[in-house]
N, C-alpha and C. Protein backbone atom coordinates (compact mmCIF):
# COMPACT_ATOMS: atom_id res chain seq x y z
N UNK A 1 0.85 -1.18 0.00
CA UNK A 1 0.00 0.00 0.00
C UNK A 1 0.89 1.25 0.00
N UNK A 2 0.70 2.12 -1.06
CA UNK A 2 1.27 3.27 -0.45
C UNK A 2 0.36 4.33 -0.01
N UNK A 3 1.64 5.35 0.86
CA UNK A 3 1.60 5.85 1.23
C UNK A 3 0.88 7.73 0.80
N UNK A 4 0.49 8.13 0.99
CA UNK A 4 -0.43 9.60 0.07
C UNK A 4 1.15 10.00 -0.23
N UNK A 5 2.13 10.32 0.38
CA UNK A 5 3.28 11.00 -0.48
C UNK A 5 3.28 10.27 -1.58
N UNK A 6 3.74 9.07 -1.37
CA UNK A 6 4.14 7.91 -2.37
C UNK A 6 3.18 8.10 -3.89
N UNK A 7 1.98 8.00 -3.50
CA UNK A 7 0.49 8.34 -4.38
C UNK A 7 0.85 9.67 -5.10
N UNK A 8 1.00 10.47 -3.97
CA UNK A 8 1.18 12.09 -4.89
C UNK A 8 2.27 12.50 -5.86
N UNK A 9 3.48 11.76 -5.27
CA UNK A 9 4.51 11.67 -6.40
C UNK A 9 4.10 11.19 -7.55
N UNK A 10 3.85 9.90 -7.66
CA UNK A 10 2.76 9.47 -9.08
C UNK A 10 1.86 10.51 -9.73
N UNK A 11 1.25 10.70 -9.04
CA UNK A 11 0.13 11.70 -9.93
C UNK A 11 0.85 12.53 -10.54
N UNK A 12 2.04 13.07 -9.80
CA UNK A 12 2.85 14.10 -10.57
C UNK A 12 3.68 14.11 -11.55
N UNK A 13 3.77 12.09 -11.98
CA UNK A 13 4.42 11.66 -13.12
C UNK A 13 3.72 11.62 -14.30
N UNK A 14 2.30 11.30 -13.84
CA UNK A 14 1.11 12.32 -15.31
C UNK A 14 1.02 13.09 -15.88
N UNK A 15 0.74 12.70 -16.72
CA UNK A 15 0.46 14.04 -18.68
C UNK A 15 -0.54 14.98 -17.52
N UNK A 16 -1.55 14.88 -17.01
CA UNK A 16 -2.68 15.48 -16.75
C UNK A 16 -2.55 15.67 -14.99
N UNK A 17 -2.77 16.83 -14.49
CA UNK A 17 -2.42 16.94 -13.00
C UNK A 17 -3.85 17.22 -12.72
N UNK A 18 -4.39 16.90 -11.12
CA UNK A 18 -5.64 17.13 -10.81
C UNK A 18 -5.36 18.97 -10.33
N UNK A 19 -4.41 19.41 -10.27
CA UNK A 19 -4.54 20.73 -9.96
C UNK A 19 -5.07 21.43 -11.33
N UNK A 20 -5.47 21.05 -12.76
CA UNK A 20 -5.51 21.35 -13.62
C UNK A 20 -7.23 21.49 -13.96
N UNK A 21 -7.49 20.79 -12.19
CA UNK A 21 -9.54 20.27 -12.94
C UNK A 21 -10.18 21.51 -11.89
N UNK A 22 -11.43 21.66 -12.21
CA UNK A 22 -12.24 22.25 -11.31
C UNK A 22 -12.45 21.41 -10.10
N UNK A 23 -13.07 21.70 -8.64
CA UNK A 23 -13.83 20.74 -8.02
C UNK A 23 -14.87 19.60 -8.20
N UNK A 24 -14.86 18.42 -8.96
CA UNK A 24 -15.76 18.22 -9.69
C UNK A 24 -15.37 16.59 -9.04
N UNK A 25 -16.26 15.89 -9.39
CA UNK A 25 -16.41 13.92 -8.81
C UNK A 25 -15.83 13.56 -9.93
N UNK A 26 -15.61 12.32 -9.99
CA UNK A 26 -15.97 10.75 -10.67
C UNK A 26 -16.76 10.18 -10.19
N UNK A 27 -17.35 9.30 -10.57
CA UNK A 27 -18.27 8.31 -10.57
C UNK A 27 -18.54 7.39 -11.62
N UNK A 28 -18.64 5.84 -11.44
CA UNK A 28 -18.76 5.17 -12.61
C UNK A 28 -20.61 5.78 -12.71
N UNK A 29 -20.56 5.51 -13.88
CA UNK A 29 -22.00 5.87 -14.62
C UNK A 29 -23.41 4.76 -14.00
N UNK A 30 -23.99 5.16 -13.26
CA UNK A 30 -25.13 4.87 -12.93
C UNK A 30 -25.90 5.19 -13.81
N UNK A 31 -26.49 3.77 -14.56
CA UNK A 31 -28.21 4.17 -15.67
C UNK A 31 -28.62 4.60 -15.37
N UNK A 32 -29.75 4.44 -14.17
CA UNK A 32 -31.16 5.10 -13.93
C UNK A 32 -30.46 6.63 -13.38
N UNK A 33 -29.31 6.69 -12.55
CA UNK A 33 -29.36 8.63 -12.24
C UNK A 33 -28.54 8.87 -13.70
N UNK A 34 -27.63 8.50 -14.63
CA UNK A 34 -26.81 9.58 -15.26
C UNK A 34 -26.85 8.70 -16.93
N UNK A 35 -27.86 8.21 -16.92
CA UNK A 35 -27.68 7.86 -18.54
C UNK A 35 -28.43 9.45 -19.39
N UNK A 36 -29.49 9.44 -19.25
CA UNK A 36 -30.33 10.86 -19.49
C UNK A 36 -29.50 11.66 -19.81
N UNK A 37 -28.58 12.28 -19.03
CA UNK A 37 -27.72 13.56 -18.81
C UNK A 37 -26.62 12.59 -20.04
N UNK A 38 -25.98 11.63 -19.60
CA UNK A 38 -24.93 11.47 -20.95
C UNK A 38 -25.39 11.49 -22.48
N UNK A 39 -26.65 10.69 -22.21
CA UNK A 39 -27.24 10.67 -23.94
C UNK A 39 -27.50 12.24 -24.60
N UNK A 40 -27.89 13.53 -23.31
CA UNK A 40 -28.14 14.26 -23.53
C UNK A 40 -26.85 15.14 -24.27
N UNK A 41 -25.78 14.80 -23.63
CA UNK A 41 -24.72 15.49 -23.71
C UNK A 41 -24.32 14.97 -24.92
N UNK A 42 -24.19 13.45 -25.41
CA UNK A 42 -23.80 13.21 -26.71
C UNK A 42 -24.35 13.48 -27.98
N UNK A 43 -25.68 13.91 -27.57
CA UNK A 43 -26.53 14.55 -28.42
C UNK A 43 -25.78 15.76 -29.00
N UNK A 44 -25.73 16.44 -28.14
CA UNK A 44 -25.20 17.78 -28.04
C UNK A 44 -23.75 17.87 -28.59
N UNK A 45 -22.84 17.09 -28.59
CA UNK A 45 -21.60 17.23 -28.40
C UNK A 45 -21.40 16.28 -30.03
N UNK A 46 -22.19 15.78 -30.75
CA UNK A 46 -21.32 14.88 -32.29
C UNK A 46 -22.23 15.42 -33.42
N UNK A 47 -22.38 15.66 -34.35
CA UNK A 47 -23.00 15.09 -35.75
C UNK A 47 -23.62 13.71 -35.54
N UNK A 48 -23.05 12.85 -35.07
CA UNK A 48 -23.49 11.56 -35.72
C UNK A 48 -23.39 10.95 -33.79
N UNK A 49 -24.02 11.14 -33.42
CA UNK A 49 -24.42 10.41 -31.39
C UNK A 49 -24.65 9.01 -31.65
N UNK A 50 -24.00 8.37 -30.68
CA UNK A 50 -24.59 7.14 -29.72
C UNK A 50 -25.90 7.38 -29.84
N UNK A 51 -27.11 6.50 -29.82
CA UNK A 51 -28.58 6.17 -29.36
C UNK A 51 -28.08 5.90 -27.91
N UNK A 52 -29.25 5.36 -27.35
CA UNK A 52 -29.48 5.58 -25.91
C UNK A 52 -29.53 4.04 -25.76
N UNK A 53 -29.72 3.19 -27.17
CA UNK A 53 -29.47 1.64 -26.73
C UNK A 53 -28.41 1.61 -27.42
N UNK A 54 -27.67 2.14 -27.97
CA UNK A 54 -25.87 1.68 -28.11
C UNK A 54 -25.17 2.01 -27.06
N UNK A 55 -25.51 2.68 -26.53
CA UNK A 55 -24.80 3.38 -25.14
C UNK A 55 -25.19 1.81 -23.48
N UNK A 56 -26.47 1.59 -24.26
CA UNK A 56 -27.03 0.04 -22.93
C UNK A 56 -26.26 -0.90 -23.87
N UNK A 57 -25.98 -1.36 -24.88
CA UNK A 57 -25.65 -1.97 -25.46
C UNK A 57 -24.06 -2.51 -25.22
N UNK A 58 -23.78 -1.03 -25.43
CA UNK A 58 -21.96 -1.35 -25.25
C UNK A 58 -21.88 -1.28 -23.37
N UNK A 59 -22.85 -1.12 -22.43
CA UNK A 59 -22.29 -1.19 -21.73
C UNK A 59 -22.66 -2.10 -20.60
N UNK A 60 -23.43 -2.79 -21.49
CA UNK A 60 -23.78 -4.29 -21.19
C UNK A 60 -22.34 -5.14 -20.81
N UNK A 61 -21.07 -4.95 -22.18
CA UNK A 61 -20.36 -5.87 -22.21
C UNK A 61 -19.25 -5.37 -20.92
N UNK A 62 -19.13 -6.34 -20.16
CA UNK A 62 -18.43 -6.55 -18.80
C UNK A 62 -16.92 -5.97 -18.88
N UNK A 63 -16.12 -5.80 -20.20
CA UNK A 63 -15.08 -5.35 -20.52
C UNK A 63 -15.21 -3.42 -20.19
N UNK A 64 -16.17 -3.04 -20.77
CA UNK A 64 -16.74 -1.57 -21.11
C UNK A 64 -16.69 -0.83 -19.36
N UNK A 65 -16.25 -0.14 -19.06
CA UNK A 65 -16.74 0.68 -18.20
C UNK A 65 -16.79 2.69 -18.49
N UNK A 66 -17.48 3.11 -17.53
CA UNK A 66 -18.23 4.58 -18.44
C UNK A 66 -17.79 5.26 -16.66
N UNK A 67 -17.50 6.59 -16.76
CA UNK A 67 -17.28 7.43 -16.36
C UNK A 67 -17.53 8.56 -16.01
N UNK A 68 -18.23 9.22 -15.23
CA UNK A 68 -18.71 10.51 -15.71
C UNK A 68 -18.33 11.26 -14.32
N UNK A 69 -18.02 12.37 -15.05
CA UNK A 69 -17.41 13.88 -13.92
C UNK A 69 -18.86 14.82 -13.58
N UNK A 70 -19.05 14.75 -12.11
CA UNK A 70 -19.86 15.67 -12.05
C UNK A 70 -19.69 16.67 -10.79
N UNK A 71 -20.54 17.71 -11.07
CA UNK A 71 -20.38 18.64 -10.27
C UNK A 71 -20.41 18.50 -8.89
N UNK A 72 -20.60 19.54 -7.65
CA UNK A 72 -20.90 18.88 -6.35
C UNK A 72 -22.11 19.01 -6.37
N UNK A 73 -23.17 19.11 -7.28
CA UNK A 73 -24.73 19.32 -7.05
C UNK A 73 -25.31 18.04 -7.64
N UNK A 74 -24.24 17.27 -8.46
CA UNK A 74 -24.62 16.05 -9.01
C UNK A 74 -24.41 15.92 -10.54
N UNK A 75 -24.69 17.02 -11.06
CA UNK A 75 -25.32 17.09 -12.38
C UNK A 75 -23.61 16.98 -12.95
N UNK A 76 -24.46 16.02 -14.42
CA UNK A 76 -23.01 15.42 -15.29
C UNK A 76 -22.47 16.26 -15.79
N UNK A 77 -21.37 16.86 -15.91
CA UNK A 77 -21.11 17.53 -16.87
C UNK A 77 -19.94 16.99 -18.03
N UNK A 78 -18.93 15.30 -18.37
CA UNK A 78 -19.15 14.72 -19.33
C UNK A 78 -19.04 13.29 -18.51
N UNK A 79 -19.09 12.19 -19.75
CA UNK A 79 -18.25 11.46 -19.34
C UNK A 79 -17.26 10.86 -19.73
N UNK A 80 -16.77 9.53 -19.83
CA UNK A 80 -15.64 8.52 -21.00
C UNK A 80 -15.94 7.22 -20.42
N UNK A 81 -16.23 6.42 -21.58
CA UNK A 81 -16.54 5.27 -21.92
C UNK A 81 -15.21 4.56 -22.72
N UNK A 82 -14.81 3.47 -21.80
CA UNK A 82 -13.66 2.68 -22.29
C UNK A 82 -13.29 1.12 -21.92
N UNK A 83 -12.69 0.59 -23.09
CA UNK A 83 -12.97 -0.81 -22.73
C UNK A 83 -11.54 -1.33 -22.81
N UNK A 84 -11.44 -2.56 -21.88
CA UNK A 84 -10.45 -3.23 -21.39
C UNK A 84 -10.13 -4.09 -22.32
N UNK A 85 -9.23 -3.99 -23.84
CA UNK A 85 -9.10 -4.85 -24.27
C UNK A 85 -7.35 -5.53 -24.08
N UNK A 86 -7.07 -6.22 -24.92
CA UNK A 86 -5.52 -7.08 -24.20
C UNK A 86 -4.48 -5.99 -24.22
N UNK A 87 -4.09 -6.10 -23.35
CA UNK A 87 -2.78 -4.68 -22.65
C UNK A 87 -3.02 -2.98 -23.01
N UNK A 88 -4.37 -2.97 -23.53
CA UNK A 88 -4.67 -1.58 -23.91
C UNK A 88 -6.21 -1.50 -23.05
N UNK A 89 -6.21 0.08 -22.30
CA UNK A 89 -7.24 0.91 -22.10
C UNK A 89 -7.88 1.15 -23.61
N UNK A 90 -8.88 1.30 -24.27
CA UNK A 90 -9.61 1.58 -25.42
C UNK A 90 -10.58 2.63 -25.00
N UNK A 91 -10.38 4.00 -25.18
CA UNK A 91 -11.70 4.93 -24.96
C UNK A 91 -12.48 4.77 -26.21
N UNK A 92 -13.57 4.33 -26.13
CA UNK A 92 -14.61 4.69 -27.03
C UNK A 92 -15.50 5.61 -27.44
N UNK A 93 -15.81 6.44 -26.39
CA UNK A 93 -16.43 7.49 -26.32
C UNK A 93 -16.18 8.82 -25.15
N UNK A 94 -16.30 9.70 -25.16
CA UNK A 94 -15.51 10.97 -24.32
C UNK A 94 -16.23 12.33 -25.05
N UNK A 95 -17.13 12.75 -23.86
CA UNK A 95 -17.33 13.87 -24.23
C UNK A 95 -17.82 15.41 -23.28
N UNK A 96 -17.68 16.37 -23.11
CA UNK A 96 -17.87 17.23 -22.28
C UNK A 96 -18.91 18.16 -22.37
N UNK A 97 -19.61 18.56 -21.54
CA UNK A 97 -20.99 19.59 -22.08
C UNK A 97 -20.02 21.11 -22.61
N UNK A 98 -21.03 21.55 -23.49
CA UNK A 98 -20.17 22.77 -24.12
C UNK A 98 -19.76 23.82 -23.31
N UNK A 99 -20.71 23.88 -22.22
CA UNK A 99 -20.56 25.21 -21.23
C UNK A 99 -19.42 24.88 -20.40
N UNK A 100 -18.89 23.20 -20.20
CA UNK A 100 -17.95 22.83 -19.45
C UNK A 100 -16.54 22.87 -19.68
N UNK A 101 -16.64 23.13 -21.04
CA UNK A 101 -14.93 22.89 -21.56
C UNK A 101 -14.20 23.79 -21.34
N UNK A 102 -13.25 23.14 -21.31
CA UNK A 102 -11.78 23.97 -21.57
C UNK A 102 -11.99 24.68 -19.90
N UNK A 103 -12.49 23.74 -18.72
CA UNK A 103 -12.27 23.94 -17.64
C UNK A 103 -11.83 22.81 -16.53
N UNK A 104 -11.10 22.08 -17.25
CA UNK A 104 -10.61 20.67 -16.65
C UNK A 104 -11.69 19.10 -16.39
N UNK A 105 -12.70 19.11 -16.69
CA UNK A 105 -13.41 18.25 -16.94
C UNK A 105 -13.11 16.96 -18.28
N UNK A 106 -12.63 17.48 -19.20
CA UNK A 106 -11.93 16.87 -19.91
C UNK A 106 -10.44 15.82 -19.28
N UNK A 107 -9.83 16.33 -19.20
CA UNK A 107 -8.82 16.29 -18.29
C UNK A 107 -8.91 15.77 -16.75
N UNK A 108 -10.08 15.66 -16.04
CA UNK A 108 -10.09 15.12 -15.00
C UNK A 108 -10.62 13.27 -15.25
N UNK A 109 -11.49 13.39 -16.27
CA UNK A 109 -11.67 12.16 -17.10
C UNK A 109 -10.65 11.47 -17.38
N UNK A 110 -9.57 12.45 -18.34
CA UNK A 110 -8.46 11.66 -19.06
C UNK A 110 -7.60 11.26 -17.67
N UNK A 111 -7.30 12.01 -16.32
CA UNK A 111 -7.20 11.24 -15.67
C UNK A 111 -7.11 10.22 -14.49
N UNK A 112 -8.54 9.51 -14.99
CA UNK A 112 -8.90 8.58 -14.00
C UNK A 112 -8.49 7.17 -15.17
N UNK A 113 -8.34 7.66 -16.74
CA UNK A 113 -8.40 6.46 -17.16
C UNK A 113 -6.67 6.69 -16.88
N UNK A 114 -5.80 7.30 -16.73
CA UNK A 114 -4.08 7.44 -16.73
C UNK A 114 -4.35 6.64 -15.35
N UNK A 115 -4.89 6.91 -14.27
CA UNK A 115 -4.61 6.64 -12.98
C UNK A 115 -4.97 4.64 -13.08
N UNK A 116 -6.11 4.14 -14.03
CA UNK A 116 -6.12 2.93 -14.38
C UNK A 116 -5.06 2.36 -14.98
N UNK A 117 -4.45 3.03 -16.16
CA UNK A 117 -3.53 2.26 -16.54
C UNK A 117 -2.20 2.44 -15.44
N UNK A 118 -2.35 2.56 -15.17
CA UNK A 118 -0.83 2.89 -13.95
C UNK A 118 -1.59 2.00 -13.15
N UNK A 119 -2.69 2.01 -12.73
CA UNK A 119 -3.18 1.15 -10.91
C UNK A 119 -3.14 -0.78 -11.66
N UNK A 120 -3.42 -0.43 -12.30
CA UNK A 120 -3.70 -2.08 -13.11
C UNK A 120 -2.90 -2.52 -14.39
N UNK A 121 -1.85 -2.17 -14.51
CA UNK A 121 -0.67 -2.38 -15.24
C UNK A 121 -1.24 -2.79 -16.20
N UNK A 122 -1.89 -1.61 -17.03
CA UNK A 122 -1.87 -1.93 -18.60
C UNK A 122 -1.03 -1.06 -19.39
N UNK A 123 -0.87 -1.21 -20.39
CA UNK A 123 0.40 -1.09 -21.57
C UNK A 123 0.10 0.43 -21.99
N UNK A 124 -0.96 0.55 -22.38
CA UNK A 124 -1.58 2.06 -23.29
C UNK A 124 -2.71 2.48 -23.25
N UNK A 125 -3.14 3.37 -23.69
CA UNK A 125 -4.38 4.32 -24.00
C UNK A 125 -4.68 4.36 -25.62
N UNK A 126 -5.90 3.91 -26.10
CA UNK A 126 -5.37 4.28 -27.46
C UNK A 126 -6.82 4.86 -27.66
N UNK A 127 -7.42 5.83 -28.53
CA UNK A 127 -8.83 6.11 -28.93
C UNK A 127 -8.86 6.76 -30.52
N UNK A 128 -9.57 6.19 -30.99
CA UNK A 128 -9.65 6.96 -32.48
C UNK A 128 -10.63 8.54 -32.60
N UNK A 129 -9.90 9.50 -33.22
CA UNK A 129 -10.58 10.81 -33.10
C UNK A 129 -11.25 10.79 -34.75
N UNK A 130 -12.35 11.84 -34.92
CA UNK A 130 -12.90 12.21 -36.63
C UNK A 130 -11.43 13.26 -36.84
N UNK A 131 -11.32 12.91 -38.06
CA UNK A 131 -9.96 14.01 -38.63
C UNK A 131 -10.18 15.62 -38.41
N UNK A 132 -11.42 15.98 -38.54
CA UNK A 132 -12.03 17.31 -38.66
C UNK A 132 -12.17 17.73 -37.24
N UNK A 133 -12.01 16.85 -36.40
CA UNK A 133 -12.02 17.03 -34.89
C UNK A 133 -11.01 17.95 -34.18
N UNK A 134 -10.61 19.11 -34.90
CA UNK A 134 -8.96 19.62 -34.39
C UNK A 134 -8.97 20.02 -32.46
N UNK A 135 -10.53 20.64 -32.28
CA UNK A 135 -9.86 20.22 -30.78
C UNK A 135 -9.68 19.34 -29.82
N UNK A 136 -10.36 18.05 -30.47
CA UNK A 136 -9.99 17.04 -29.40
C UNK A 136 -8.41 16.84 -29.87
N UNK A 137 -7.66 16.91 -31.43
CA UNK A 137 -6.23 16.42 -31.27
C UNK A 137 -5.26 17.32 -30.64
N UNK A 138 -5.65 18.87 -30.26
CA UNK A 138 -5.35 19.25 -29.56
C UNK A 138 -4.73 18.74 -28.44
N UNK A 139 -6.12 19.19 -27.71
CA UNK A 139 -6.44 18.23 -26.35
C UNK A 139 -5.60 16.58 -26.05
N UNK A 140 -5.61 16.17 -26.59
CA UNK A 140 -5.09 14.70 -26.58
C UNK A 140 -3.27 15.26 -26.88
N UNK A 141 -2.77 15.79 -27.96
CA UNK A 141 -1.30 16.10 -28.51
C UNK A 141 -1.00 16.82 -26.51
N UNK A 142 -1.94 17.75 -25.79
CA UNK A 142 -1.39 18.67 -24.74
C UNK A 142 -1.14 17.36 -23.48
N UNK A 143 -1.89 16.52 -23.39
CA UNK A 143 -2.11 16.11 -22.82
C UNK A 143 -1.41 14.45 -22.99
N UNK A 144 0.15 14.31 -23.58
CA UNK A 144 0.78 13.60 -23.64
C UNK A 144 0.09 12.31 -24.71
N UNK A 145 -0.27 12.45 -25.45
CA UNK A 145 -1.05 10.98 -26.17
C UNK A 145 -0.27 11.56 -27.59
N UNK A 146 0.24 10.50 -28.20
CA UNK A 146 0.72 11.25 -30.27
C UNK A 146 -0.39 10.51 -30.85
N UNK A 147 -0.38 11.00 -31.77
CA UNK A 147 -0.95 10.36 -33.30
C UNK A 147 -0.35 8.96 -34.09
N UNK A 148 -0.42 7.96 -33.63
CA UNK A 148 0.23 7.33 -34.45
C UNK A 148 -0.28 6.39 -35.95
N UNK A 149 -1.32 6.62 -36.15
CA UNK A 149 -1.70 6.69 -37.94
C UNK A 149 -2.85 7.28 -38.03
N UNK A 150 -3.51 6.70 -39.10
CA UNK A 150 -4.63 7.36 -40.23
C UNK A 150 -5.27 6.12 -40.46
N UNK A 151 -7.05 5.88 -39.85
CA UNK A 151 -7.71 4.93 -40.28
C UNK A 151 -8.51 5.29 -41.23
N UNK A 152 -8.24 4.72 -42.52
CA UNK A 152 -8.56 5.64 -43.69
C UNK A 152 -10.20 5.01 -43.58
N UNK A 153 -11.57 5.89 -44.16
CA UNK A 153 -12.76 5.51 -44.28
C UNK A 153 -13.56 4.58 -42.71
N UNK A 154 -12.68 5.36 -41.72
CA UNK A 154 -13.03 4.70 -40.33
C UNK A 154 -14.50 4.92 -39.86
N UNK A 155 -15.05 6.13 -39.90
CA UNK A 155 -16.52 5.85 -39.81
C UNK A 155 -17.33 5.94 -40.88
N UNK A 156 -18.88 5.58 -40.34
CA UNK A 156 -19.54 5.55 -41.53
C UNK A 156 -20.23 6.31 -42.96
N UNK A 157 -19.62 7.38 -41.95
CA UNK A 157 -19.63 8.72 -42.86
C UNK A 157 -18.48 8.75 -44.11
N UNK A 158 -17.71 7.80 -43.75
CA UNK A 158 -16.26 7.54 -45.09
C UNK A 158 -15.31 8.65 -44.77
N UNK A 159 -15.22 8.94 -43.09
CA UNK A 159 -14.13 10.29 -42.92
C UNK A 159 -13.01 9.05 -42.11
N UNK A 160 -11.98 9.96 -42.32
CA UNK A 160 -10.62 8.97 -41.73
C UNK A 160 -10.79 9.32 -40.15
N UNK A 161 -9.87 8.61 -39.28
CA UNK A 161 -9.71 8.53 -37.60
C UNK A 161 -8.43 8.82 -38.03
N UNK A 162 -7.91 9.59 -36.65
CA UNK A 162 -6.55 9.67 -36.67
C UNK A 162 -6.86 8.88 -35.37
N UNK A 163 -5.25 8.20 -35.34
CA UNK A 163 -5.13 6.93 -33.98
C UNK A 163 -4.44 8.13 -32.99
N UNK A 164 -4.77 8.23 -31.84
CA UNK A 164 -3.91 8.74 -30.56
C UNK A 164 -3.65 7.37 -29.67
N UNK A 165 -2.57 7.51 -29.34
CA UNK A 165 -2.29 6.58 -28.05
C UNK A 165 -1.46 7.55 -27.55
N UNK A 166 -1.46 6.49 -26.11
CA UNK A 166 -0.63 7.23 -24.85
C UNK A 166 0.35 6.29 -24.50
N UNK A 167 1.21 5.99 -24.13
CA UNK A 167 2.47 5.41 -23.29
C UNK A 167 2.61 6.00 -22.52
N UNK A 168 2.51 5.39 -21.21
CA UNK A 168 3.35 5.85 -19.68
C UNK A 168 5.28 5.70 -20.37
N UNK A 169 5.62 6.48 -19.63
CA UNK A 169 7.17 6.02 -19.48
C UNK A 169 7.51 4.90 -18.46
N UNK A 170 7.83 4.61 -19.14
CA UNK A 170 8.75 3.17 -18.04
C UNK A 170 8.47 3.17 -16.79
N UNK A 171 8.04 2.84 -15.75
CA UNK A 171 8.01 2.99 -14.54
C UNK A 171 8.72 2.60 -13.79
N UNK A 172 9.13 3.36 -12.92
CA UNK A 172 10.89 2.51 -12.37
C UNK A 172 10.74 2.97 -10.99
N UNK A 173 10.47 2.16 -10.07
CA UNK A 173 10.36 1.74 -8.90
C UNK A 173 11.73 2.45 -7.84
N UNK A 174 11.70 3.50 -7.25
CA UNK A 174 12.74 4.11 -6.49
C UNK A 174 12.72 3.33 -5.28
N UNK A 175 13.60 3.90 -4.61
CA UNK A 175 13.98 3.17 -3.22
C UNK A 175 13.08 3.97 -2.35
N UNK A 176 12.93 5.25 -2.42
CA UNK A 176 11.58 6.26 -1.52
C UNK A 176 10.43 5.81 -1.93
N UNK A 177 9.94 4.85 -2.77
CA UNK A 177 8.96 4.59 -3.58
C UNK A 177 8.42 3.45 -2.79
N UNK A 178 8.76 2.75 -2.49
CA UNK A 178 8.73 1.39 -1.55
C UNK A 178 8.36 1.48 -0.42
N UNK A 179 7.33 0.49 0.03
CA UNK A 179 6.95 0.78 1.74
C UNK A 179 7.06 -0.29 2.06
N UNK A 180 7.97 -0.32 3.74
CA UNK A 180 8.33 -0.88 4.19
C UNK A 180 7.51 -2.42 4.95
């Protein structure tokens, strides 16, 4: 077990620092209180949304878990949906209400899934963005993740994905790091 120093040093080896978010929760996604508010938000937030049974659908499968940041009054303001496949975190979906952005909600999302791959020793982060999407590659390039290709005709619209992944750096176990 460590220790909160031990913990806080880590956090501080992250692309994404919690001094960077508003006051705001996690919580895994409860249907009956916070599906409403996410479907609402994905509405809001794509051209082309999740339905409200692709969203029960994908998160039916036991791999999938969903995320959502909310205020201290409750109310969602986004979430991220990502699935556990072999040595990779997979975000599938990630999105923030418009009035919320670009005030660490994004970023407090991106990291609880960093704080997974570090707590449960998986390999990467990887999520496919729409090409026309320039501020999520932003967002993702600031926030330590590269580009590493082009999924040509990736959705069904016939527009390409650019690939982001993330790599932790090596993790290397100090001697202050260790509890006794």
């Amino acid at each position: 077990m460590l220790t909160a120093e031990q913990q806080e040093q880590r956090l501080r080896r992250l692309p994404v620092s919690p001094a960077q978010t508003q006051p705001l929760d996690i919580a895994w996604c409860d249907r009956k209180r916070h599906l409403d508010a996410v479907c609402e938000i994905e509405q809001r937030a794509f051209e082309y949304p999740w339905t409200r049974q692709e969203f029960r659908n994908v998160l039916d499968d036991p791999r999938v878990k969903c995320v959502v940041a909310t205020d201290r009054a409750g109310a969602v303001l986004g979430y991220l949906v990502y699935e556990r496949q072999r040595h990779v975190l997979h975000v599938l979906n990630v999105a923030v209400r418009e009035q919320s952005q670009r005030r660490g909600v994004g970023s407090l999302l991106l990291l609880h899934v960093f704080l997974v791959l570090q707590n449960e020793g998986w390999q990467r982060i990887q999520l496919e963005v729409r090409e026309r999407n320039l501020g999520a590659h932003l967002f993702l390039r600031a926030t330590g993740f590269r580009c590493v290709g082009i999924h040509r005709e990736h959705f069904s619209t016939g527009e390409d994905a650019y690939a982001f992944q993330y790599e932790p750096p090596i993790a290397r176990v100090d001697d202050d790091d260790e509890t006794e």
